[in-house]
Structure formats: C-alpha cells, structure tokens
Protein backbone atom coordinates (compact mmCIF):
# COMPACT_ATOMS: atom_id res chain seq x y z
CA UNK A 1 20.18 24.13 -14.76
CA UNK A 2 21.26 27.92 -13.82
CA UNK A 3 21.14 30.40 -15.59
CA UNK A 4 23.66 33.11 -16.01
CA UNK A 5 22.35 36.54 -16.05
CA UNK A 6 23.76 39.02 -18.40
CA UNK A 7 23.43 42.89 -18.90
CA UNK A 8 23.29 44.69 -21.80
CA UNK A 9 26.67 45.98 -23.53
CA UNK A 10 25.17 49.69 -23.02
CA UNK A 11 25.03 48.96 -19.21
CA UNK A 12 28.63 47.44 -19.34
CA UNK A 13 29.67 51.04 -20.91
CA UNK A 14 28.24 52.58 -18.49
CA UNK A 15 29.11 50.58 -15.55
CA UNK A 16 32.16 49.29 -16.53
CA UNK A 17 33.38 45.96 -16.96
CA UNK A 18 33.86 45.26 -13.53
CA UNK A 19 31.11 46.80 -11.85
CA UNK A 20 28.73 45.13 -14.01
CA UNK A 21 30.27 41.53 -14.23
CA UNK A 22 30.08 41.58 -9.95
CA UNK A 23 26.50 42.38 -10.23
CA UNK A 24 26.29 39.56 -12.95
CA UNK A 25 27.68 37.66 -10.43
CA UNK A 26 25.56 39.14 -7.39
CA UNK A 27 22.54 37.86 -9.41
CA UNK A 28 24.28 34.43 -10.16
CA UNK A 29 24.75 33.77 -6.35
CA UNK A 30 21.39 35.24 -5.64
CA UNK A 31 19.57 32.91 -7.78
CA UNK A 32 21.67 30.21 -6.78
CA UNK A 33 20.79 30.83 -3.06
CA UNK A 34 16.90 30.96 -3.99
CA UNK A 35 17.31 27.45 -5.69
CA UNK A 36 18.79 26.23 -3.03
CA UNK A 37 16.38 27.63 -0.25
CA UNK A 38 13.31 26.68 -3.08
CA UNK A 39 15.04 22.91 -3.28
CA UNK A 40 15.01 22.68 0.27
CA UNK A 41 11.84 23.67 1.00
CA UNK A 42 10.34 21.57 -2.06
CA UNK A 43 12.18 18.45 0.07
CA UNK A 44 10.38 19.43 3.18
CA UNK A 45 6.60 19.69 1.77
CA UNK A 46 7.34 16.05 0.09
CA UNK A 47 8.59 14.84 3.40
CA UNK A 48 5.72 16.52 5.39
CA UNK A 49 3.38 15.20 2.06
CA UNK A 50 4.93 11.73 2.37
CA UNK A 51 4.11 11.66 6.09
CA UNK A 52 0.64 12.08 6.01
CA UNK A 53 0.14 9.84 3.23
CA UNK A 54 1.71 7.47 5.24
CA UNK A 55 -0.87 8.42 7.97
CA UNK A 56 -3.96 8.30 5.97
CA UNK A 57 -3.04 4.90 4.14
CA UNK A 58 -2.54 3.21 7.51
CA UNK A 59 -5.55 4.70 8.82
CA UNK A 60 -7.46 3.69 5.78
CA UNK A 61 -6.06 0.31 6.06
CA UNK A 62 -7.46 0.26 9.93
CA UNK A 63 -10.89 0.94 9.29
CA UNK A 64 -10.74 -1.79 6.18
CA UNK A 65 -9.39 -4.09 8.11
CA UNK A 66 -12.22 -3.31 11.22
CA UNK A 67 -14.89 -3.48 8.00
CA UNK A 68 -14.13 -6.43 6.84
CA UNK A 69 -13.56 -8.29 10.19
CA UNK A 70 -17.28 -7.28 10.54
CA UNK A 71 -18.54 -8.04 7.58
CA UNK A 72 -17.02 -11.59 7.95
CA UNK A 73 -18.62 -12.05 11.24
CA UNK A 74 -21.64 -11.01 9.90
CA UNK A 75 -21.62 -13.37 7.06
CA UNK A 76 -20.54 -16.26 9.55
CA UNK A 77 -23.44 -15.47 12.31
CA UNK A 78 -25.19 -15.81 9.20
CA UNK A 79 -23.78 -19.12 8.17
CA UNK A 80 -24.17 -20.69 11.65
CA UNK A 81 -28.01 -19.83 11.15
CA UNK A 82 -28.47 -21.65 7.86
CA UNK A 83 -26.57 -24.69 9.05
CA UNK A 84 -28.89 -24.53 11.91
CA UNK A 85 -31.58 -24.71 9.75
CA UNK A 86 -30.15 -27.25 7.81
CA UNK A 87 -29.27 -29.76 10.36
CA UNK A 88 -33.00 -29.35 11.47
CA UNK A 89 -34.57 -30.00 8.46
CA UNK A 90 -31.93 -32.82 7.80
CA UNK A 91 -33.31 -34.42 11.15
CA UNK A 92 -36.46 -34.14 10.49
CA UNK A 93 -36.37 -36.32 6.89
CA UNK A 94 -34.14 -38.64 8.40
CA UNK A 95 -36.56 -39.39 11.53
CA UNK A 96 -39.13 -39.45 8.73
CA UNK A 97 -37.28 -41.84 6.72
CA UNK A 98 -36.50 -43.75 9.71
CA UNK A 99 -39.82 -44.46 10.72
CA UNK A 100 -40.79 -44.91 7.48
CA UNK A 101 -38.54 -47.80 7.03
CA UNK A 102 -39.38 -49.33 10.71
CA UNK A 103 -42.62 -49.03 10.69
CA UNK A 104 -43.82 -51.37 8.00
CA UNK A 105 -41.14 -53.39 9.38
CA UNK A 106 -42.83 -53.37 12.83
CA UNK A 107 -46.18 -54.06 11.67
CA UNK A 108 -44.85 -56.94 9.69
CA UNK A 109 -43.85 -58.25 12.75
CA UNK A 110 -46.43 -57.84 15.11
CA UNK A 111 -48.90 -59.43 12.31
C-alpha cells in the first residue's frame, strides 16, 4: 500500500506549487523503487531460505532413513537369535516327549 508523501502548505509557499509537488513526486518514485528493490530481495532470501530447507529436510530424511534401516536390522539379528533359541528348546521337549512316549512303549515290548 504506498504512501504518498506530502509537504507542508508553508513549504508549498515557499517552494511553489510546482517545485514542491515534483519533489512529492521524487519521494513517491523513490519509495516506490525501495519497495520494489526491498520486494525483490525479500523473494530472494525466501528462495535461498526455501532451498536449504529443502536441503536439510532431505538430509534429515537420509540419516532417518539410515537409522531406522539399522535399528531394524538390529531388532531382526535379534529376532533370528530368539527363534534360535526357541527352535532349540522346542527340540529338546519334543525329543523328551518322544522318548517319553517310546520308551514305555519299548519296554512293554521287550517284556
């Protein structure tokens, strides 16, 4: 929204009308030019601002991605080891079971 710069009627006495209404508009198309130039220049920092966000968030989303790709092989070297265990210890009741069931079987046999 400009705004239009006015003088003082003593200055327009002195002056005169037209001297003072070109430096009205000298002022006008002075602080027209430095809205323009401060426009500009406000476009170019959000550009430049916009750009390195841009940077950083893809960055950022790198080194999540790298964290959680180790934290999921983590948790599935981790996984591997308890079914490990599990299938052991599953063997081992089932052999115990086994032979618990053939065994009396076997001695019923053989007596």
């Amino acid at each position: 929204m400009p705004v239009t710069a006015r003088l003082s009627k003593l200055f327009y006495d002195r002056l005169g009308e037209q001297v003072a209404n070109e430096l009205v508009d000298w002022f006008n198309q002075v602080d027209a030019t430095y809205r323009l130039d401060l426009r500009e220049i406000n476009e170019l920092n959000y550009q430049r601002f916009e750009a390195k966000l841009e940077q950083r968030l893809a960055e950022f989303g790198a080194e999540l991605r790298i964290e959680f790709r180790t934290e999921l092989e983590k948790l599935r070297a981790e996984m591997n080891t308890g079914l490990a265990g599990l299938r052991a210890e599953l063997l081992r009741w089932m052999f115990l079971f086994w032979i618990g069931t053939v065994g009396p079987l076997l001695l019923a046999y053989l007596l």
